[in-house]
Each structure stands twice: as C-alpha cells, then as structure tokens.
N, C-alpha and C. Protein backbone atom coordinates (compact mmCIF):
# COMPACT_ATOMS: atom_id res chain seq x y z
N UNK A 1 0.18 2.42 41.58
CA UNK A 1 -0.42 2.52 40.27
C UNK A 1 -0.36 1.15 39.61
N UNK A 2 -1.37 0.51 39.20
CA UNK A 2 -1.32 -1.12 38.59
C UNK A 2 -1.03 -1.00 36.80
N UNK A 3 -1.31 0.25 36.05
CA UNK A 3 -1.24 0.27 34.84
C UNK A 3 0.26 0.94 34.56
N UNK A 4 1.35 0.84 33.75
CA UNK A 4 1.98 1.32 33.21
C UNK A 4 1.90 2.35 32.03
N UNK A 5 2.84 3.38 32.52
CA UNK A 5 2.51 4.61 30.87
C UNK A 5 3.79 4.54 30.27
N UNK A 6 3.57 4.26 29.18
CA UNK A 6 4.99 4.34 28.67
C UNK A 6 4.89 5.11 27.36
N UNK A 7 5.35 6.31 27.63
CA UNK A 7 5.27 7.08 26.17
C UNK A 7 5.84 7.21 25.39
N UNK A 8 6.93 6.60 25.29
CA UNK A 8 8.27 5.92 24.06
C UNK A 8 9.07 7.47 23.62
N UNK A 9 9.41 8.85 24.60
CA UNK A 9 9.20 9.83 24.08
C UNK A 9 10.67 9.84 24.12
N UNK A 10 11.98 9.34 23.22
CA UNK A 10 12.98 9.43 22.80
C UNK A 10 13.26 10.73 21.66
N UNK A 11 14.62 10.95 22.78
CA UNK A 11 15.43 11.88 21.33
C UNK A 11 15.65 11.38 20.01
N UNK A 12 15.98 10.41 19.73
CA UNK A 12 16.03 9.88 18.79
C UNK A 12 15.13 8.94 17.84
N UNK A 13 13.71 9.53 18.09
CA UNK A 13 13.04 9.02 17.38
C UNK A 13 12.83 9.61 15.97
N UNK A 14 11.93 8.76 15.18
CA UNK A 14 12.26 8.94 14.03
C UNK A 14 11.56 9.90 13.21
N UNK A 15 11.29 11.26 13.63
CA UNK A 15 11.62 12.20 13.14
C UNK A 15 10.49 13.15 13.50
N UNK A 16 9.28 12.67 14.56
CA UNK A 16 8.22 13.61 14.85
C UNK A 16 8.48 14.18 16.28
N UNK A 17 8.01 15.16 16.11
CA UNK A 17 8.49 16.10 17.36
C UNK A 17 7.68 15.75 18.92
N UNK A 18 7.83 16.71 19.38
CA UNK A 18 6.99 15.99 21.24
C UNK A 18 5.79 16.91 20.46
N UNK A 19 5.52 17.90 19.92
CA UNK A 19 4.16 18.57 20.08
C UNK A 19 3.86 17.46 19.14
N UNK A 20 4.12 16.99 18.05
CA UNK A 20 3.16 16.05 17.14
C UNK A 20 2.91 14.54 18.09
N UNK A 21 4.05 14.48 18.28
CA UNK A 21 3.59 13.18 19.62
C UNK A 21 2.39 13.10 20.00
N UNK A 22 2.17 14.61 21.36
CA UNK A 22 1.51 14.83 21.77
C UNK A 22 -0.23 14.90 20.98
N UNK A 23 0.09 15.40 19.94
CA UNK A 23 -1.36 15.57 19.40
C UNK A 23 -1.87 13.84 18.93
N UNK A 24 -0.75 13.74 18.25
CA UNK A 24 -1.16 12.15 17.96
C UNK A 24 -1.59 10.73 19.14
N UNK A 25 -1.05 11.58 20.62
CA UNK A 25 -1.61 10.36 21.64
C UNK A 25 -3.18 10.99 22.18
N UNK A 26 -3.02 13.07 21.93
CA UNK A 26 -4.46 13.00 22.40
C UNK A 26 -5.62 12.23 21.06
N UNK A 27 -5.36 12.47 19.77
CA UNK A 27 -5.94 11.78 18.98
C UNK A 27 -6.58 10.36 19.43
N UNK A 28 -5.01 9.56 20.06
CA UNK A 28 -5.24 8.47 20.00
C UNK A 28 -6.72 8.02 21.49
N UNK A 29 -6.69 9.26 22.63
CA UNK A 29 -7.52 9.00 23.66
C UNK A 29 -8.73 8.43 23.01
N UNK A 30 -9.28 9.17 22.12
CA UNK A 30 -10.47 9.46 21.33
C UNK A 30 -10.60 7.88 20.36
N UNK A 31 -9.60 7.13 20.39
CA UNK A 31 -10.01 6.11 19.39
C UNK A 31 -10.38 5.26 19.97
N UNK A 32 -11.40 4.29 19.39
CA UNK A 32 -11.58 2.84 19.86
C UNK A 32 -10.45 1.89 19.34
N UNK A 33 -10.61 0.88 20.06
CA UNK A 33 -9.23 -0.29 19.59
C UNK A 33 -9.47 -0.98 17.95
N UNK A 34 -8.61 -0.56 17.48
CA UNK A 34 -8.93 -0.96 16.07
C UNK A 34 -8.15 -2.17 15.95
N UNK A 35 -7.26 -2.82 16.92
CA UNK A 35 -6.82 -4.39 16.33
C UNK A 35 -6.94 -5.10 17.62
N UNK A 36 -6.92 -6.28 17.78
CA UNK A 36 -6.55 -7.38 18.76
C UNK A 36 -5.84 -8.18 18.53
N UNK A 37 -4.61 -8.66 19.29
CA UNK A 37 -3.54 -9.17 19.25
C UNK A 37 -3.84 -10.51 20.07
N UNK A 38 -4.25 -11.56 19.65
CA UNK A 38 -4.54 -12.54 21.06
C UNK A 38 -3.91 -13.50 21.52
N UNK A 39 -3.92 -14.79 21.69
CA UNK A 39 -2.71 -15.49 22.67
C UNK A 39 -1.62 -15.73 21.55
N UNK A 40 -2.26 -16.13 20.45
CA UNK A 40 -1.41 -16.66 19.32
C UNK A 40 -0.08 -15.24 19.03
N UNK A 41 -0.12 -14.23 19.40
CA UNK A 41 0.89 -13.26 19.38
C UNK A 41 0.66 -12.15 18.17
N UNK A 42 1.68 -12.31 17.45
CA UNK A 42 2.22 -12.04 16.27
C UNK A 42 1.63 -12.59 14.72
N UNK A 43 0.98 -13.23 14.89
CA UNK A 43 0.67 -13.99 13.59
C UNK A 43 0.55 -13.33 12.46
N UNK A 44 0.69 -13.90 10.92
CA UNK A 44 0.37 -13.19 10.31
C UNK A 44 -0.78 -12.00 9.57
N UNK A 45 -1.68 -12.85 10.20
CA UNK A 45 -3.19 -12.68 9.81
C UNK A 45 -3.19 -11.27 11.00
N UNK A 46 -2.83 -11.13 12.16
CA UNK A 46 -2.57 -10.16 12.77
C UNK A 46 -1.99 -9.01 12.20
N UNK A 47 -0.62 -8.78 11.73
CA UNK A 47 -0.12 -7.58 11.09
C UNK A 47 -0.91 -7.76 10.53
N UNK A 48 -1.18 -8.50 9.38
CA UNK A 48 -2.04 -8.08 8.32
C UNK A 48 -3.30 -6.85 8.40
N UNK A 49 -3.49 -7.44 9.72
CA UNK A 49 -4.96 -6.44 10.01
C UNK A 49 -4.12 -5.34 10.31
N UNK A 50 -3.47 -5.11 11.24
CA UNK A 50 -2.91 -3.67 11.58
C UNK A 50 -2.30 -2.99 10.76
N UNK A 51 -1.80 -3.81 9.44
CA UNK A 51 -1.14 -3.41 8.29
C UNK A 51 -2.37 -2.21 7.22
N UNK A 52 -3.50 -3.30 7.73
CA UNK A 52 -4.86 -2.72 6.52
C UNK A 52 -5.37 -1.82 7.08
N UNK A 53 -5.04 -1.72 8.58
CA UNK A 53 -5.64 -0.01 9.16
C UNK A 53 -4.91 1.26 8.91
N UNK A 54 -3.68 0.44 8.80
CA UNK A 54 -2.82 1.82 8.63
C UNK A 54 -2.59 2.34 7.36
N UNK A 55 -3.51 1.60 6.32
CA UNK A 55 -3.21 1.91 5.50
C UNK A 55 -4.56 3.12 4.91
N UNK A 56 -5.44 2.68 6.13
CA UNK A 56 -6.70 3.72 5.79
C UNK A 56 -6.33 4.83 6.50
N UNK A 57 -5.65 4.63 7.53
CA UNK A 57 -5.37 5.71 9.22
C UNK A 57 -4.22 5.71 9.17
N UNK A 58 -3.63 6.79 9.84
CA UNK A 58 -2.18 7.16 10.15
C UNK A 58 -2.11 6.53 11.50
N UNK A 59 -2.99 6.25 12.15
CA UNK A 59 -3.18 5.77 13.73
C UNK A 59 -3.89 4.69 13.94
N UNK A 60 -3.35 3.56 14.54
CA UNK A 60 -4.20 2.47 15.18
C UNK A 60 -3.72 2.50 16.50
N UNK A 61 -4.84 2.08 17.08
CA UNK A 61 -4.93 1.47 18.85
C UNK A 61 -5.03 0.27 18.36
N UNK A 62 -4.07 -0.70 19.43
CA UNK A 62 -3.76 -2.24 19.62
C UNK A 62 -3.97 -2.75 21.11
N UNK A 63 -4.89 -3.79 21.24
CA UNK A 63 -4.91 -4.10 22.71
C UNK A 63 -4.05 -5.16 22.19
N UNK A 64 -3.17 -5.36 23.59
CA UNK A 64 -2.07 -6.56 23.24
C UNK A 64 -2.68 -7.57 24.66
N UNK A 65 -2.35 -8.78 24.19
CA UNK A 65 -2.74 -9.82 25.44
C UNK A 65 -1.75 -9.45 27.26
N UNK A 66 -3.21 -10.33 27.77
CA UNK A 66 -2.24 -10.36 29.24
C UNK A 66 -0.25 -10.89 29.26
N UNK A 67 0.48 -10.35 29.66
CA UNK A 67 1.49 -10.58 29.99
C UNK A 67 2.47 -9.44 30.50
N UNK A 68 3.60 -9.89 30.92
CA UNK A 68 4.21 -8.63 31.67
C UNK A 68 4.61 -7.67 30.64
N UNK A 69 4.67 -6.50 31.64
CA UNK A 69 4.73 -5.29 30.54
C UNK A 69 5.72 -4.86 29.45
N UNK A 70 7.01 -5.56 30.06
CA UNK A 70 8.23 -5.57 29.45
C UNK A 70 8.06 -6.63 28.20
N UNK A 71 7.00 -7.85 28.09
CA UNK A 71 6.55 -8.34 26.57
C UNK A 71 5.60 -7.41 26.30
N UNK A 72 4.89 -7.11 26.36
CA UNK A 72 3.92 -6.05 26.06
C UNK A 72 4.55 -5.05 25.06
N UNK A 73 5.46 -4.47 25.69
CA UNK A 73 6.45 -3.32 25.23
C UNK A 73 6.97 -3.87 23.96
N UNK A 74 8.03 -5.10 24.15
CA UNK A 74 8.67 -5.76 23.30
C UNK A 74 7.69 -6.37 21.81
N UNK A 75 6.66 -7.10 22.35
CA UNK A 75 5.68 -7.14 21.40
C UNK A 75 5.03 -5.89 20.16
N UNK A 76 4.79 -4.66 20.94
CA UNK A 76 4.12 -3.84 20.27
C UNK A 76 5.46 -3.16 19.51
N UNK A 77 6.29 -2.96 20.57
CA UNK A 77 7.52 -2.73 19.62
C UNK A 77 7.65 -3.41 18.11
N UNK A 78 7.85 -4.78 18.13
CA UNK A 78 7.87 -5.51 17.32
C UNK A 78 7.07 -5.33 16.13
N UNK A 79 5.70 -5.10 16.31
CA UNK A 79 4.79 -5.16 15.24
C UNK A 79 4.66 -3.45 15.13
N UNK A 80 5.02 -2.77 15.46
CA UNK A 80 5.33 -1.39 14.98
C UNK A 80 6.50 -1.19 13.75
N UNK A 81 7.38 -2.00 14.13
CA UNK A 81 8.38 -2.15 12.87
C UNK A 81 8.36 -3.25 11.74
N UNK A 82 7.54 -4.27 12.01
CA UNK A 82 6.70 -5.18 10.88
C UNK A 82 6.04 -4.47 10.08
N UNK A 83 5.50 -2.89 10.38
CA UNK A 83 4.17 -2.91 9.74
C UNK A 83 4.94 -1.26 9.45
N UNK A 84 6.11 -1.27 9.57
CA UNK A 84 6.72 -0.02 9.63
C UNK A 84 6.44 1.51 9.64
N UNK A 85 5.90 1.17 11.20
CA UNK A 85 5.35 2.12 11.86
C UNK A 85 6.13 3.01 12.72
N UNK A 86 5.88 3.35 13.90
CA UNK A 86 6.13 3.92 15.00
C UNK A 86 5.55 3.68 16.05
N UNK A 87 5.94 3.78 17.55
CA UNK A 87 5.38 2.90 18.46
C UNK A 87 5.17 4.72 19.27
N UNK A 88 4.14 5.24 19.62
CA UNK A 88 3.46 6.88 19.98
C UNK A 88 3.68 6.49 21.66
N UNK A 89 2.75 5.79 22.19
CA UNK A 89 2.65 5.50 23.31
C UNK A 89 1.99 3.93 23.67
N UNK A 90 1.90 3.56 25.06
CA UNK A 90 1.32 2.56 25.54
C UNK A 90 0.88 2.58 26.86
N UNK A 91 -0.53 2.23 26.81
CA UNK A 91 -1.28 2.32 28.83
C UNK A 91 -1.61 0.97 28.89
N UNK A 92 -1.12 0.38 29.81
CA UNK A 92 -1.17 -0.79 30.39
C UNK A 92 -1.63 -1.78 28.67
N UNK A 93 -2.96 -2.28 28.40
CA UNK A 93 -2.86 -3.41 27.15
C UNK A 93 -2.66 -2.46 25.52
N UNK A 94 -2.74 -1.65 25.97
CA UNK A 94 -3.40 -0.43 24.56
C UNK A 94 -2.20 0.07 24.06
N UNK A 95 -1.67 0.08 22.99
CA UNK A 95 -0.58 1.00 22.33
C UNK A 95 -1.04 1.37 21.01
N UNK A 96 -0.43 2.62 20.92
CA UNK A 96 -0.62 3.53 19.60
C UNK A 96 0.91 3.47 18.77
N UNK A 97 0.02 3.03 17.43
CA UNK A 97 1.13 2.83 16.39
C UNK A 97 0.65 3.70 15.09
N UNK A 98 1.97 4.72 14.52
CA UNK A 98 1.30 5.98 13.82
C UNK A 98 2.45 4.99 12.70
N UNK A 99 1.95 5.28 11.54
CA UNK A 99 2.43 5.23 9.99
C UNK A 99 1.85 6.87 9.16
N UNK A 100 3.08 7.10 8.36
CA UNK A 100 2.17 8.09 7.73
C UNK A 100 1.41 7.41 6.48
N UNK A 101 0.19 7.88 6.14
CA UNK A 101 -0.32 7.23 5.22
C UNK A 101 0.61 7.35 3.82
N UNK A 102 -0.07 6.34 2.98
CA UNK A 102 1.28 6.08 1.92
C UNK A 102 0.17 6.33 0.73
N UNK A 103 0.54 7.46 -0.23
CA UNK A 103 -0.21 8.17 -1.06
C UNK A 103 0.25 7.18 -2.65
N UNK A 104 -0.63 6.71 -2.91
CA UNK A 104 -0.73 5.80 -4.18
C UNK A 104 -0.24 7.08 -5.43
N UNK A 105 0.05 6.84 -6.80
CA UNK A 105 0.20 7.53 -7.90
C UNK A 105 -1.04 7.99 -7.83
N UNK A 106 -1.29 9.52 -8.43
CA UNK A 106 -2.71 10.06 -9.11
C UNK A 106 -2.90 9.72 -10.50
C-alpha cells in the first residue's frame, strides 16, 4: 500500500465519539481541499486561511506538501492545535481538521 491512513482514533481524544468521528470523515470524503499548505510550511498567512474556513465550516480538508509521513502527521498535527482544532483523520497528503463553529453574541 503506498498511501498511509491514519485515523487519529484515540481514547483520549477530546471529547467526540467514534460514531461522530466517523460521520465527520465520511463528510469529509465528499469535500474538496479547502487549504494548501506549500513548501514554506506553516506560515502565517497559512493558518490564517485554515483559521477563516473554520470559521465558516466545522470541517476543512488540508493537502499538506511532499514529505515523510511522520512530518506530515506532525505538521497537520501542529496546525490543528494553532487553529484549535482537532486532527479527524489523514490519507496520504489530505487531513481533516474539525473545529466546532464558534457562535458570535445574537
């Protein structure tokens, strides 16, 4: 198999269950990539964008650049808790990062 699955599906995550998991990665099949992460990494202008999706969506798809999977991992990890999210799953460049949306005063 050349792609890695990594579905981050810990006991101790932070507080959604395997069936919401689950609905939230089939959700995520269905999405197009809503950010790109490119050689430059991390930058700011980067969260920023993934910051401004999540603030419309509970869900973004992230293609992350070529490198081994264990940065890959570490990377998306990373900007899942920048943007203080959650890291759902990851297939080979693609990871899903869920925030719940954040409801302004009425």
């Amino acid at each position: 198999m050349s792609e890695e699955t990594d579905t981050t599906d810990t006991p101790e995550s932070e507080g959604l269950s395997g069936k919401e998991r689950r609905a939230l990665r089939a959700e995520g099949q269905r999405m197009e990539v809503g950010a790109n992460i490119g050689k430059q990494g991390l930058s700011a202008t980067a969260v920023a964008n993934v910051e401004h999706r999540l603030a419309k969506n509970h869900l973004v798809k992230v293609q992350l650049p070529k490198s081994s999977p264990d940065e890959r991992k570490a990377m998306a990890q990373d900007l899942a808790t920048r943007v203080g999210g959650e890291l759902i799953s990851g297939i080979g460049h693609k990871y899903l990062i869920y925030r719940e949306v954040r409801q302004g005063p009425k």
